[in-house]
Protein backbone atom coordinates (compact mmCIF):
# COMPACT_ATOMS: atom_id res chain seq x y z
CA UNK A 1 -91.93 -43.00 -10.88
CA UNK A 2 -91.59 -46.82 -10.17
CA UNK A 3 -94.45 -48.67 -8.16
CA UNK A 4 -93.31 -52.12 -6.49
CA UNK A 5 -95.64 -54.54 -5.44
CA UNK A 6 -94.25 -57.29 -3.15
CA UNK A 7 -95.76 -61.12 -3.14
CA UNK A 8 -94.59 -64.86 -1.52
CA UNK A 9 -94.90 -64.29 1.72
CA UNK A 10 -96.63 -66.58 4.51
CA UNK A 11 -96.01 -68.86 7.31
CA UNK A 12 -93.65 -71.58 6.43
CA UNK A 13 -92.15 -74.24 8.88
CA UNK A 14 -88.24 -73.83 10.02
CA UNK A 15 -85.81 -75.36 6.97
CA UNK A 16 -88.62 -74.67 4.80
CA UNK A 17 -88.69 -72.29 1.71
CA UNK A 18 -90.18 -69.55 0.22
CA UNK A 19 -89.77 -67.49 -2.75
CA UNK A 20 -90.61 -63.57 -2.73
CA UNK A 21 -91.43 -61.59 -5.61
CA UNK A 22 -91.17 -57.89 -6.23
CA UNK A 23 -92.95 -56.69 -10.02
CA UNK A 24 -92.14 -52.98 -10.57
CA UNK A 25 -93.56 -50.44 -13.01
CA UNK A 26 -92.13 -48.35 -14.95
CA UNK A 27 -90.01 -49.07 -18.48
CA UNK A 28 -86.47 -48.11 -16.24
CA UNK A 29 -86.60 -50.92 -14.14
CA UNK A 30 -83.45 -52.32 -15.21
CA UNK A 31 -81.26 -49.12 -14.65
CA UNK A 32 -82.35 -49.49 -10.89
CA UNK A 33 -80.72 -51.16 -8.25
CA UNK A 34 -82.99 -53.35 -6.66
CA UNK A 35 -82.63 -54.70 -2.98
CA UNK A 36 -84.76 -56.62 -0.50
CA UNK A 37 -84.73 -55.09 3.15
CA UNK A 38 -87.06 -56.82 6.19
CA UNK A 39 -87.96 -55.47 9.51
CA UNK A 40 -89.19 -57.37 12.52
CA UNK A 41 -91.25 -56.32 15.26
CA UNK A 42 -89.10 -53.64 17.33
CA UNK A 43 -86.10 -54.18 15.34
CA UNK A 44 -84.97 -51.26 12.42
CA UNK A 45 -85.40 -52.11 9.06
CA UNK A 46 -82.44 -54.10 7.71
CA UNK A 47 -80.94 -54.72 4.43
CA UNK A 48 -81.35 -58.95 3.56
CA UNK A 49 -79.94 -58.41 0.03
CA UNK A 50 -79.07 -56.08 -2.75
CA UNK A 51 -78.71 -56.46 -6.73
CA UNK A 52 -76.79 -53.98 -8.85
CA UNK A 53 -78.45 -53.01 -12.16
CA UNK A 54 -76.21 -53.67 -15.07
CA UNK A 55 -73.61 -56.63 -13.64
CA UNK A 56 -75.85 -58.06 -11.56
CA UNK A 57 -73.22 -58.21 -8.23
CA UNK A 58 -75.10 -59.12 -5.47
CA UNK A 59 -74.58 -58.23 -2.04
CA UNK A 60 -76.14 -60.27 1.20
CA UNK A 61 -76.34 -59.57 4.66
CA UNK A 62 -74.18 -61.87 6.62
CA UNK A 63 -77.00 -63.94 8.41
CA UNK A 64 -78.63 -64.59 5.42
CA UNK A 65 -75.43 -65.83 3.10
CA UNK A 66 -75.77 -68.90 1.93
CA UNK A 67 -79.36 -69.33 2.35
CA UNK A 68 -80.86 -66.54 0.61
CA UNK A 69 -80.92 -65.47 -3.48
CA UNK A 70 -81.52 -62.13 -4.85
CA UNK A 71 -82.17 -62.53 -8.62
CA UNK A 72 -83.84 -60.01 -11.43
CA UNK A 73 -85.43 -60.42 -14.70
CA UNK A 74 -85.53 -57.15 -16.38
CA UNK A 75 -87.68 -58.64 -19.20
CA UNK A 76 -90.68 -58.86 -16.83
CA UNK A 77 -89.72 -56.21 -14.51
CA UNK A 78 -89.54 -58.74 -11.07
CA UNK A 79 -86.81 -59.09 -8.50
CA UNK A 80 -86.77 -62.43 -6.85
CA UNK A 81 -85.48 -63.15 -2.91
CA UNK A 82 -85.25 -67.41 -2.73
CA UNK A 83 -85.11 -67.98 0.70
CA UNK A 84 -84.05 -71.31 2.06
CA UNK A 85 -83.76 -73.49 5.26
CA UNK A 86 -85.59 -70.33 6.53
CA UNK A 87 -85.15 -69.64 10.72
CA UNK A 88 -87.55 -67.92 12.83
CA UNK A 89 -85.37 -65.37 13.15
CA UNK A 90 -86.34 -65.00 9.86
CA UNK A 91 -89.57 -63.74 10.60
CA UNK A 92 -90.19 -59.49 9.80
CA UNK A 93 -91.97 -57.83 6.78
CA UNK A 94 -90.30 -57.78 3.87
CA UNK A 95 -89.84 -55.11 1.60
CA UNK A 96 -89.03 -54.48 -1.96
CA UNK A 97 -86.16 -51.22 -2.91
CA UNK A 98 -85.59 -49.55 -6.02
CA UNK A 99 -83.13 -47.34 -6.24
CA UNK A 100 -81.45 -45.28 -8.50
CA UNK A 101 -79.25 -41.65 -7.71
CA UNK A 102 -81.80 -39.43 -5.40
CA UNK A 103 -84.41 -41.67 -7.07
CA UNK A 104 -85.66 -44.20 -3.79
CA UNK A 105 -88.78 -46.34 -4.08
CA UNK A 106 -90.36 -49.16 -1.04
CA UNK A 107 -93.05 -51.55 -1.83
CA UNK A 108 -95.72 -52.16 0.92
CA UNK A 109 -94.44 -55.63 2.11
CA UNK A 110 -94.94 -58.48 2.70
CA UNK A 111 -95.04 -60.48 5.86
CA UNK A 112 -92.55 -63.69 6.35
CA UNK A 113 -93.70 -65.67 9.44
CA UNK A 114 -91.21 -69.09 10.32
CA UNK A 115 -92.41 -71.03 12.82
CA UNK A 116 -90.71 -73.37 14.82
């Protein structure tokens, strides 16, 4: 069982930053996959950016690219999401993915508001 608690978010101005953090339980945090996803009002939930467990390749949605850095530090069990020069189509909840075979966890969120 992994528990993921997400934290960073707020309102920030347009070209403005933010950094989200995700701190998971569990002492197999590094053999899981970890991924941010966001979903804005009466949009589906989208994947922003995905880390792989043992190489660390990232993967980032197209819109974000450039802007936006997924990092880990297994040591303390967090997954990071830098965002920068942040858009107000940035705006949704963001949420925190573990993932691992069958094994799928979600963190409650947290809300990103960019105002412009």
């Amino acid at each position: 069982q992994v528990q993921l608690v997400e934290s960073g978010g707020g309102l920030v101005q347009a070209g403005g930053s933010l950094r989200l953090s995700c701190a998971a339980s569990g002492r197999t945090f590094s053999s899981y996959a970890m991924a941010w996803f966001r979903q804005a009002p009466g949009k589906e939930r989208e994947l922003v950016a995905a880390i792989s467990w043992i190489v660390r390749n990232t993967h980032y949605a197209g819109s974000v690219k450039g802007r936006f850095t997924i990092s880990r530090d297994n040591a303390k069990n967090t997954v990071y999401l830098q965002m920068n020069n942040l858009k107000p189509e940035d705006t949704a909840v963001y949420y925190c993915n573990a993932k691992k075979m069958i094994s799928d966890y979600w963190g409650q969120g947290t809300q990103v508001t960019v105002s412009s």
